[in-house]
Protein backbone atom coordinates (compact mmCIF):
# COMPACT_ATOMS: atom_id res chain seq x y z
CA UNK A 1 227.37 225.02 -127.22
CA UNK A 2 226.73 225.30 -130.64
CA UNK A 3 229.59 227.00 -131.39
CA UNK A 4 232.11 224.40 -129.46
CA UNK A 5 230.27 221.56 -131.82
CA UNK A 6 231.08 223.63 -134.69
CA UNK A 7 234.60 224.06 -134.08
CA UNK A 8 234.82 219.99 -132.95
CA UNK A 9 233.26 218.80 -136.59
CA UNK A 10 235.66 221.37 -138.37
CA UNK A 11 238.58 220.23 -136.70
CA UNK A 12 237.61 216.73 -137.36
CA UNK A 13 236.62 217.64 -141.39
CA UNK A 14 240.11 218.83 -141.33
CA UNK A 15 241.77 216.21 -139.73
CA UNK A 16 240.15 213.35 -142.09
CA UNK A 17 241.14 215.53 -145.52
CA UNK A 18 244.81 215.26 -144.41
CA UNK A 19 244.58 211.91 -143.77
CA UNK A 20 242.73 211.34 -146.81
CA UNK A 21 245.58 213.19 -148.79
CA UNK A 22 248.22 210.74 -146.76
CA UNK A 23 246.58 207.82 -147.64
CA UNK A 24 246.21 208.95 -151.57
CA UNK A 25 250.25 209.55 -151.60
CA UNK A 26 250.30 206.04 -150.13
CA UNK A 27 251.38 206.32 -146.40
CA UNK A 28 249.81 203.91 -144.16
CA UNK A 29 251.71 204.00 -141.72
CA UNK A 30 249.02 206.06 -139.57
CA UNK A 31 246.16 203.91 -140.58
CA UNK A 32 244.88 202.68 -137.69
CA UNK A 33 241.54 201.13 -136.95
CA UNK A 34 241.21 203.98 -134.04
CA UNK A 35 241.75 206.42 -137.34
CA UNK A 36 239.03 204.78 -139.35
CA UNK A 37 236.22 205.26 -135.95
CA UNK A 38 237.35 208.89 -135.34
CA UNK A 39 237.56 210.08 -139.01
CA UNK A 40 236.40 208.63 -141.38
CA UNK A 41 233.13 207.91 -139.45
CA UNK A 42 233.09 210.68 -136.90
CA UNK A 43 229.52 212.08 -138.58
CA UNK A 44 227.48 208.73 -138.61
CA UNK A 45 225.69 209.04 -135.61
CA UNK A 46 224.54 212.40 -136.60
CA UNK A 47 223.88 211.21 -140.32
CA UNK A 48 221.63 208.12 -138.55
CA UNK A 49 219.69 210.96 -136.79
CA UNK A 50 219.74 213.19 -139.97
CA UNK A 51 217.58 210.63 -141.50
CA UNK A 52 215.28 209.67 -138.93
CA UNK A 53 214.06 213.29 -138.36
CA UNK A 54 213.61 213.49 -142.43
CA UNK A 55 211.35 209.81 -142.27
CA UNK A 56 209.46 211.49 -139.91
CA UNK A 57 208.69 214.72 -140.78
CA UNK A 58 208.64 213.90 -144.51
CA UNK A 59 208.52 210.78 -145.11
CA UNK A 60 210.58 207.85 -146.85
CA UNK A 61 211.04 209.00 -150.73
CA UNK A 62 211.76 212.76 -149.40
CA UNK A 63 214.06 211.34 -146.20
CA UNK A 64 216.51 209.32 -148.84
CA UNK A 65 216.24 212.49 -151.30
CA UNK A 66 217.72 214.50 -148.36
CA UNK A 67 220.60 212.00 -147.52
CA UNK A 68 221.11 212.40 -150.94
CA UNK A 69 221.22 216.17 -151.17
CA UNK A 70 223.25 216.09 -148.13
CA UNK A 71 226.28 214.60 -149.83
CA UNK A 72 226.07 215.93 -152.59
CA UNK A 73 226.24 219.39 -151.86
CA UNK A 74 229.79 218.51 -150.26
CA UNK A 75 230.39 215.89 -153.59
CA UNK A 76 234.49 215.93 -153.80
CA UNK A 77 234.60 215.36 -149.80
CA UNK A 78 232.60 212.77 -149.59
CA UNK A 79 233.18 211.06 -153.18
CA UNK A 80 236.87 211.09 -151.66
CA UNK A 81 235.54 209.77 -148.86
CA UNK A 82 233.38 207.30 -150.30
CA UNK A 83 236.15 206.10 -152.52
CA UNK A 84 238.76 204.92 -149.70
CA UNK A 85 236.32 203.31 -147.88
CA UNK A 86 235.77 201.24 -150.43
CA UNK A 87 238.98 200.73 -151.22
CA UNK A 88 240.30 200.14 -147.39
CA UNK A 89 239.06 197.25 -146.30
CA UNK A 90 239.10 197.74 -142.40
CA UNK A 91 236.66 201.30 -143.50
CA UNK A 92 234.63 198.92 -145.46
CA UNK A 93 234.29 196.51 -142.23
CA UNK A 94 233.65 199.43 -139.61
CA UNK A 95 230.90 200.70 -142.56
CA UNK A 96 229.61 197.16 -142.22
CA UNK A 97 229.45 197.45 -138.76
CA UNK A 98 227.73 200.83 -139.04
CA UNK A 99 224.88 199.92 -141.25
CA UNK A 100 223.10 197.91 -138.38
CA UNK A 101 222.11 201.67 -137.13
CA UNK A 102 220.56 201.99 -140.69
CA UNK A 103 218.64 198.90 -140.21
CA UNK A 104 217.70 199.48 -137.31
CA UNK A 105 216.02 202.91 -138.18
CA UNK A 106 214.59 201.70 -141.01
CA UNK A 107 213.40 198.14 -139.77
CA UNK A 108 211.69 200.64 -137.10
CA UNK A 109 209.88 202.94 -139.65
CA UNK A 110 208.32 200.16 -141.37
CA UNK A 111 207.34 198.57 -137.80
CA UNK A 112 205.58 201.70 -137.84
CA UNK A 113 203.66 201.82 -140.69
CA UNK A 114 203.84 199.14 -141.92
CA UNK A 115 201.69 195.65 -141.73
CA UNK A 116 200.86 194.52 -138.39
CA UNK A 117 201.53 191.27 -136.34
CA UNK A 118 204.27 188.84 -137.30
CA UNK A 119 204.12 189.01 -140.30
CA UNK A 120 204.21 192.90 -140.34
CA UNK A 121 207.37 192.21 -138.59
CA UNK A 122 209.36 189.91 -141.13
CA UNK A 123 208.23 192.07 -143.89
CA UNK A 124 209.84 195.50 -141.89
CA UNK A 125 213.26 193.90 -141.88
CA UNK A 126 212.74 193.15 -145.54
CA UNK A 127 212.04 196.25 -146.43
CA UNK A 128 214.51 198.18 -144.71
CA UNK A 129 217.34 195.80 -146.04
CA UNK A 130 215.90 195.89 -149.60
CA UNK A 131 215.75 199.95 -149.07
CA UNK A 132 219.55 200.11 -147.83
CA UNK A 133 221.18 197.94 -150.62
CA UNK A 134 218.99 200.47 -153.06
CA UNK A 135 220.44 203.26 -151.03
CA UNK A 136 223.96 201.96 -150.46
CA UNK A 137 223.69 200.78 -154.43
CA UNK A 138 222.79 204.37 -155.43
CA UNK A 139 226.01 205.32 -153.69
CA UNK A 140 228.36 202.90 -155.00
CA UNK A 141 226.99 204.09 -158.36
CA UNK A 142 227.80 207.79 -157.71
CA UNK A 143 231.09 206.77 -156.71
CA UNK A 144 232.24 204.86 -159.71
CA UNK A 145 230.71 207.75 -162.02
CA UNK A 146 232.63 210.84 -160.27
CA UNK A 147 229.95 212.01 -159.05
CA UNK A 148 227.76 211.62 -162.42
CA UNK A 149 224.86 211.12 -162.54
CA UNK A 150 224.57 213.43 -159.67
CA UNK A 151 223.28 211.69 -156.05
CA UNK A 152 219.59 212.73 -156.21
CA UNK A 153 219.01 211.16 -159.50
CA UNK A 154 220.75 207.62 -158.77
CA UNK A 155 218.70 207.60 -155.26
CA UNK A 156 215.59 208.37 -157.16
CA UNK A 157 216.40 205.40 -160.00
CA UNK A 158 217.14 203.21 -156.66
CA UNK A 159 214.03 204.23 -155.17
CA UNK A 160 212.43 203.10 -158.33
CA UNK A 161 213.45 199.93 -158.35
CA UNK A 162 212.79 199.13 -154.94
CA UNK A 163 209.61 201.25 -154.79
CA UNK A 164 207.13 197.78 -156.31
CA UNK A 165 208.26 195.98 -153.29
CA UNK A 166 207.12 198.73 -150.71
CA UNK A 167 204.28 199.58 -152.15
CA UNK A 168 201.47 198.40 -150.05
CA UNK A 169 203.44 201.09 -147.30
CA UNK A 170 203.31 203.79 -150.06
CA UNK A 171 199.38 203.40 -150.64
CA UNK A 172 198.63 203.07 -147.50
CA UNK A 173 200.18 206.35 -145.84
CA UNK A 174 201.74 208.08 -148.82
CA UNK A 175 204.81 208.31 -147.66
């Protein structure tokens, strides 16, 4: 079974760098919202589940650290990647789209523990969307430098800046 998922997400790694490469020589002809779902976003669900099992087993600052080290041990793919999503603006829709899953998760961990009652609930989905822009920020960043600074080190500096606004979660669990 493993093997047969293996083969699936190589196929599909394969497929998406050719139509990466057709889209940098300027063919669009293939660009098809149907495209966009099953290649250049073929990997979210399991990157959504990547993270959740991090924030729970290690905790927030270690769970964004390993999205982090995640794509950037594959850097050229995904700064490829990165880059004509951002520049394609029916990938940058669909990754829209897709961030709700993020927001979700996180809105979730904060539930969790975080503050309790109503207001422990308004303050979750703060939280989590404050933590994504730093996230999605840190990535932007990464992008525009080529990769420089490397990943970890711009999701650390976004961490920072967010960190004053989460900290009554930090001192009360550590996490």
């Amino acid at each position: 079974m493993a093997r047969r998922q293996e083969r699936r997400d190589q196929g599909r790694r394969e497929a998406l760098e050719r139509a990466l490469e057709r889209l940098e020589a300027g063919n669009r002809e293939e660009f098809t919202p149907v495209l966009a779902e099953d290649l250049f976003f073929h990997d979210h669900a399991d990157l959504v589940r990547g993270l959740g099992e991090a924030l729970e087993r290690s905790g927030l600052a270690e769970a964004c650290q390993a999205l982090a080290r995640h794509l950037e041990e594959d850097r050229d793919h995904w700064l490829r990647r990165l880059e004509r999503i951002q520049a394609e603006p029916a990938l940058r829709a669909r990754k829209a789209e897709l961030e709700a899953d993020y927001l979700e998760l996180l809105t979730g961990h904060f539930r969790r523990w975080g503050a309790a009652g109503a207001y422990g609930e308004r303050v979750a989905e703060l939280e989590a969307g404050l933590l994504l822009a730093a996230l999605r920020g840190a990535e932007r960043l990464w992008v525009k430098g080529r990769g420089r600074p490397v990943l970890p080190v711009l999701m650390q500096e976004a961490l920072g800046v967010v960190w004053p606004a989460l900290y009554a979660h930090a001192r009360r669990y550590g996490k």
